[in-house]
N, C-alpha and C. Protein backbone atom coordinates (compact mmCIF):
# COMPACT_ATOMS: atom_id res chain seq x y z
N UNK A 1 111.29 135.35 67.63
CA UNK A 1 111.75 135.33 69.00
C UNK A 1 110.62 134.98 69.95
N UNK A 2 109.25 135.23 69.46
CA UNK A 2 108.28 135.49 70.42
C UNK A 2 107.56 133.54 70.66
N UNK A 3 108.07 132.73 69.63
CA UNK A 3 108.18 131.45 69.23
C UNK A 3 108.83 130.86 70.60
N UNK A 4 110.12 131.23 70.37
CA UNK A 4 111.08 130.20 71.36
C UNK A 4 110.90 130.72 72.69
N UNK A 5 110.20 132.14 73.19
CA UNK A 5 110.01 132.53 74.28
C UNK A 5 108.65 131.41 74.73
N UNK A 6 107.61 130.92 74.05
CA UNK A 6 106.87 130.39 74.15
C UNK A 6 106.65 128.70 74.05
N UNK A 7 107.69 128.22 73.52
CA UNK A 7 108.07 126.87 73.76
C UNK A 7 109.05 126.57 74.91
N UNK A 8 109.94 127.85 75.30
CA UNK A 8 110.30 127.66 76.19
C UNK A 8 109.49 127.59 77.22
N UNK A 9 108.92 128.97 77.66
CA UNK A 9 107.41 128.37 78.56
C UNK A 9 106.62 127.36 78.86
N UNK A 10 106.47 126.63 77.25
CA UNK A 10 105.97 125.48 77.69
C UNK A 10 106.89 123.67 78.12
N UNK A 11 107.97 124.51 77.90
CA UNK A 11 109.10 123.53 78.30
C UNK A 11 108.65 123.54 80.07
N UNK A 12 109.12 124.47 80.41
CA UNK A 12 109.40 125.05 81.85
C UNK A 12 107.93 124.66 82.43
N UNK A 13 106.59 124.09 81.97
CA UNK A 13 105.41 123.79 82.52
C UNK A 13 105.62 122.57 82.78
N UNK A 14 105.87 122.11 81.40
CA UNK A 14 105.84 120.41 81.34
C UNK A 14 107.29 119.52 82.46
N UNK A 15 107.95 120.83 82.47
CA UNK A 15 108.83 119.79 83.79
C UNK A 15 108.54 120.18 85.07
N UNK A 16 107.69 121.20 85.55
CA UNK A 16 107.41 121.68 87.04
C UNK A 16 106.81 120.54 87.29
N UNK A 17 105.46 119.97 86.30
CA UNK A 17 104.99 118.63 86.52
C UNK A 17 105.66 117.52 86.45
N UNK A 18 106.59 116.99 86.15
CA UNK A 18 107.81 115.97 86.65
C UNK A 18 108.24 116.36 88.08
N UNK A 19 108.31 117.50 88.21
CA UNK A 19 109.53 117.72 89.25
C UNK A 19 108.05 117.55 90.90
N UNK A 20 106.75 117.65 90.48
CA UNK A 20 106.01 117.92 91.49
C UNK A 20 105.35 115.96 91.01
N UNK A 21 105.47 115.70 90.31
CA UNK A 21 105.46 114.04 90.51
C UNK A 21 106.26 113.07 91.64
N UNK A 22 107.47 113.58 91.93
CA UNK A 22 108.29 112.88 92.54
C UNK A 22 107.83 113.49 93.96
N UNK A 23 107.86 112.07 94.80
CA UNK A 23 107.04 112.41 96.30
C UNK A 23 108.45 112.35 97.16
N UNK A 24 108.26 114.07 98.05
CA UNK A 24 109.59 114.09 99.21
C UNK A 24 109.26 112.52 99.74
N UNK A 25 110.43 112.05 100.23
CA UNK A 25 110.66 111.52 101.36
C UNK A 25 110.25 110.84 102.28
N UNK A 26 110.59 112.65 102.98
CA UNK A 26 109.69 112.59 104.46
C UNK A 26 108.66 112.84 104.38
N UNK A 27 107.89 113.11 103.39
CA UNK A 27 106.20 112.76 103.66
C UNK A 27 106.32 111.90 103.73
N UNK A 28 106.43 111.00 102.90
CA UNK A 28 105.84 109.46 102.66
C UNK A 28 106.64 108.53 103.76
N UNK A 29 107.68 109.30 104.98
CA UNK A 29 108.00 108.95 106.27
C UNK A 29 106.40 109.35 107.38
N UNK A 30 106.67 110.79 107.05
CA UNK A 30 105.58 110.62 108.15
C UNK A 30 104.15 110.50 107.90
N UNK A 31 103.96 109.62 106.39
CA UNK A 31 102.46 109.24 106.02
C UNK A 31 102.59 107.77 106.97
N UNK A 32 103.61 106.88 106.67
CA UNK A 32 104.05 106.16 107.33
C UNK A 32 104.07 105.91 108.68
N UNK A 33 104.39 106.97 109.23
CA UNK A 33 104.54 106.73 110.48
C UNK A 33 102.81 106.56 111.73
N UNK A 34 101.96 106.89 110.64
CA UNK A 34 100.80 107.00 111.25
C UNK A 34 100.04 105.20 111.48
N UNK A 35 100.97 104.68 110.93
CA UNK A 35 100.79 102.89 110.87
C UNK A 35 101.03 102.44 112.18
N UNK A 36 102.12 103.38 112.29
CA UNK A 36 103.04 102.70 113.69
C UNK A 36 102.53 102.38 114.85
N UNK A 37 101.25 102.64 115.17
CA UNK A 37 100.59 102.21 116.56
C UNK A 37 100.42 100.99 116.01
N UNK A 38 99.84 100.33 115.43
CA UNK A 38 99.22 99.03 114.72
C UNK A 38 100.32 98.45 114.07
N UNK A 39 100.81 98.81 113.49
CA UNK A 39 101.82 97.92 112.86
C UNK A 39 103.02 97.73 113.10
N UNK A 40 103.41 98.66 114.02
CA UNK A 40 105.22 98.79 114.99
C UNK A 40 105.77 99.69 113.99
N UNK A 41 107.01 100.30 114.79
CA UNK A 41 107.91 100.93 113.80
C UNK A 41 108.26 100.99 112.83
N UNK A 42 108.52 101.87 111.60
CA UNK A 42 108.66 101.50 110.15
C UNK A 42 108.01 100.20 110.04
N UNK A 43 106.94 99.60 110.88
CA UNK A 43 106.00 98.26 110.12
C UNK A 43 106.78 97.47 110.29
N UNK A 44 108.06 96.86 112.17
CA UNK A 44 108.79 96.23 112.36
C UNK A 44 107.64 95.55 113.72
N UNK A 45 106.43 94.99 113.40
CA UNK A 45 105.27 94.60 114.22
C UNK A 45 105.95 94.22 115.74
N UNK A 46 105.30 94.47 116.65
CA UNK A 46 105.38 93.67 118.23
C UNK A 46 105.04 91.85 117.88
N UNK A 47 105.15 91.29 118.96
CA UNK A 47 104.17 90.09 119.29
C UNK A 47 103.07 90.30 118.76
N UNK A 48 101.66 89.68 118.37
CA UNK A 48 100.41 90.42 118.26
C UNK A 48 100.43 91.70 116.91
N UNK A 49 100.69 92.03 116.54
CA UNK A 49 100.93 92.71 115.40
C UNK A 49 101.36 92.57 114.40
N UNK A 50 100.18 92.94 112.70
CA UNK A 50 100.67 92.80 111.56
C UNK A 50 101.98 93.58 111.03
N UNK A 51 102.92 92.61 110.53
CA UNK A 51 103.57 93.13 110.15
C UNK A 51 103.71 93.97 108.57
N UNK A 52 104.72 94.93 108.56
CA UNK A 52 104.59 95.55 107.28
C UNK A 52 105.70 95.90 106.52
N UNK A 53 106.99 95.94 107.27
CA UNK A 53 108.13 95.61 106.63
C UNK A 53 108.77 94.82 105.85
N UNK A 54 109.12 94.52 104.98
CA UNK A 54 109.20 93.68 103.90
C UNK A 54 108.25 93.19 102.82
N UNK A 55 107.06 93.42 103.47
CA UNK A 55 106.20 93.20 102.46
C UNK A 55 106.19 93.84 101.14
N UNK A 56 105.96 92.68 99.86
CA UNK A 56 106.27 93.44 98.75
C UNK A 56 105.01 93.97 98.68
N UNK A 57 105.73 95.76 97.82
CA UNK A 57 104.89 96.72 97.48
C UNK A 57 103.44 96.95 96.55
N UNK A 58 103.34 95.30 95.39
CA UNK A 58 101.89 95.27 95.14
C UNK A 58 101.13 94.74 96.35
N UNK A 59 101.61 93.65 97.40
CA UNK A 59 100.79 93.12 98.48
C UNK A 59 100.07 94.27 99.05
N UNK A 60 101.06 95.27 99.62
CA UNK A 60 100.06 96.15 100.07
C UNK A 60 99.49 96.91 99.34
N UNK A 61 100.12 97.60 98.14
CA UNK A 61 98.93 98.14 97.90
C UNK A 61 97.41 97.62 97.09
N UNK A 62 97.61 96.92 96.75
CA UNK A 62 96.46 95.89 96.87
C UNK A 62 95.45 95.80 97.73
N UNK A 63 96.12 95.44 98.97
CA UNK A 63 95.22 95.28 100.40
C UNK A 63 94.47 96.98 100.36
N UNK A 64 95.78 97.84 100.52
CA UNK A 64 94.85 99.66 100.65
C UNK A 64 93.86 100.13 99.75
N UNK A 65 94.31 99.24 98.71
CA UNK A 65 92.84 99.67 97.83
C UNK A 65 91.66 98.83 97.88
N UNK A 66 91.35 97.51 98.16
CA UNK A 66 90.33 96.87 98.40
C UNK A 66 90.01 97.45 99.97
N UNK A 67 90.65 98.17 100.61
CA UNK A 67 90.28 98.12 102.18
C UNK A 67 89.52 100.16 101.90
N UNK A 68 90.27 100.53 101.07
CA UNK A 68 89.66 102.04 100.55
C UNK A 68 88.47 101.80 99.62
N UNK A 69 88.33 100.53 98.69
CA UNK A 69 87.06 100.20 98.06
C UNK A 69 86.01 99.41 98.70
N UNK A 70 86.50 99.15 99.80
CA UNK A 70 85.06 98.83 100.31
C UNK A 70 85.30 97.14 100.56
N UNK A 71 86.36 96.60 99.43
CA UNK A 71 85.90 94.93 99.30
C UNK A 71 86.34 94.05 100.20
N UNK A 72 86.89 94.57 101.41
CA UNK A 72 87.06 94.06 102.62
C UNK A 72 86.05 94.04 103.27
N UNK A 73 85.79 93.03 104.50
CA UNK A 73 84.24 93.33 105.27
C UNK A 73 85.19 94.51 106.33
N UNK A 74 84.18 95.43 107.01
CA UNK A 74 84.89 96.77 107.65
C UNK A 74 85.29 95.69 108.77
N UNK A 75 86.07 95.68 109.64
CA UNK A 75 86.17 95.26 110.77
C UNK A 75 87.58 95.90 111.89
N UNK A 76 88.07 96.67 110.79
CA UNK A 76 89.13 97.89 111.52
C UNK A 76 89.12 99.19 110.77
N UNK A 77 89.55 99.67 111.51
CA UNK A 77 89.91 101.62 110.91
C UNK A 77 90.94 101.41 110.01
N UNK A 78 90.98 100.45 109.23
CA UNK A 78 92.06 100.43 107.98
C UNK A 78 91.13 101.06 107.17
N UNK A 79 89.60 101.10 106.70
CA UNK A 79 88.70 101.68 105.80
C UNK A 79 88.92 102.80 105.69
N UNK A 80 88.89 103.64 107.03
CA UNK A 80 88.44 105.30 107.21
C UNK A 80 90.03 105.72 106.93
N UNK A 81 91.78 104.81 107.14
CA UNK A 81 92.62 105.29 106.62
C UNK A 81 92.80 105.30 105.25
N UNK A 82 92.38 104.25 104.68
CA UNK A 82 93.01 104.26 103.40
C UNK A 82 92.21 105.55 102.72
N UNK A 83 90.75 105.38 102.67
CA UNK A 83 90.02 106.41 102.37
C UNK A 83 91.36 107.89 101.99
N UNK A 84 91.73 107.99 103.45
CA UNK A 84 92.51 109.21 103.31
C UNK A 84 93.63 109.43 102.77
N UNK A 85 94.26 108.42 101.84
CA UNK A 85 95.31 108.51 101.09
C UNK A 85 94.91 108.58 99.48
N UNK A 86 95.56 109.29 98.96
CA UNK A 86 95.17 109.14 97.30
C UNK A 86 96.15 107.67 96.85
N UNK A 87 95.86 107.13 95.59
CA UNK A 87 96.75 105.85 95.23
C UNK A 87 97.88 106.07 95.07
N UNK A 88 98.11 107.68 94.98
CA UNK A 88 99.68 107.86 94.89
C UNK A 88 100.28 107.76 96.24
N UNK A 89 99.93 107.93 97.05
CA UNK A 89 100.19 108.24 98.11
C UNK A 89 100.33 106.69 98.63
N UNK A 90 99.40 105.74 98.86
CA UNK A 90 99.18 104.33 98.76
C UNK A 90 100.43 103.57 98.15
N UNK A 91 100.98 104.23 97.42
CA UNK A 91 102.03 103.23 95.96
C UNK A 91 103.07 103.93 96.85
N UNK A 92 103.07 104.85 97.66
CA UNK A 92 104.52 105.57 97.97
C UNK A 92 104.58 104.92 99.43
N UNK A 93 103.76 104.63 100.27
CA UNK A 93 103.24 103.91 101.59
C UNK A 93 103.94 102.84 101.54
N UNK A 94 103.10 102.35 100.37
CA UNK A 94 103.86 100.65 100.14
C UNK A 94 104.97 100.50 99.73
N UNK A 95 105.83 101.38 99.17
CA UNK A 95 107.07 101.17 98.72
C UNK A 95 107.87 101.59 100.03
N UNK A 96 107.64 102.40 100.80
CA UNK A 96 108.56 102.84 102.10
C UNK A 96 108.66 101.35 102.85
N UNK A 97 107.32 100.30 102.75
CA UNK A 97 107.43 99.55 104.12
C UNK A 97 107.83 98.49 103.29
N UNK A 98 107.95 98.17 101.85
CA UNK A 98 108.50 97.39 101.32
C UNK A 98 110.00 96.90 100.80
N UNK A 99 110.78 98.46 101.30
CA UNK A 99 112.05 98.69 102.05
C UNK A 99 112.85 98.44 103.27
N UNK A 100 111.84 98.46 103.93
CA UNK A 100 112.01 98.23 105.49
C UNK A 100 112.76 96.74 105.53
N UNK A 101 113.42 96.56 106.50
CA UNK A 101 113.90 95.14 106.99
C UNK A 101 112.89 94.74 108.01
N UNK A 102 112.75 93.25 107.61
CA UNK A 102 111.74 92.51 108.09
C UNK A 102 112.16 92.15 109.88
């Protein structure tokens, strides 16, 4: 008995980590939303502004990781943001604005 009490346990570990893999939402809304001065709404740009809606999801994240590694020359506060996202977080960024209507 003391067997299946203990595989069960380790059942019940190995899926908390599935279940804490999958990213809410609304984070990855309001990680998003911190674009929105620079990039317009859900990344729906002004005049003068990059856009980010529609863009497919390796484009950007591509760009967030060369702009978080350095291999961009610095020339905006895209460096000091990406910095602050982990790649998961980056892959979940890019998939929200790669949803978006252009």
């Amino acid at each position: 008995m003391k067997i299946q009490h203990a595989l069960t346990a380790a059942a019940l570990v190995a899926l908390s980590g599935l279940a804490q893999a999958q990213v809410d939402p609304l984070h990855v809304r309001s990680w998003a939303a911190s674009c929105a001065a620079c990039h317009g709404t859900n990344g729906q740009a002004q005049p003068g502004m990059i856009a980010l809606a529609g863009v497919p999801k390796e484009v950007t994240i591509q760009k967030m990781l060369d702009y978080k590694a350095g291999r961009v020359p610095a020339a905006t506060i895209m460096h000091q943001l990406a910095k602050g996202y982990s790649d998961e977080q980056i892959a979940a960024i890019a998939g929200y604005f790669a949803a978006q209507k252009k």
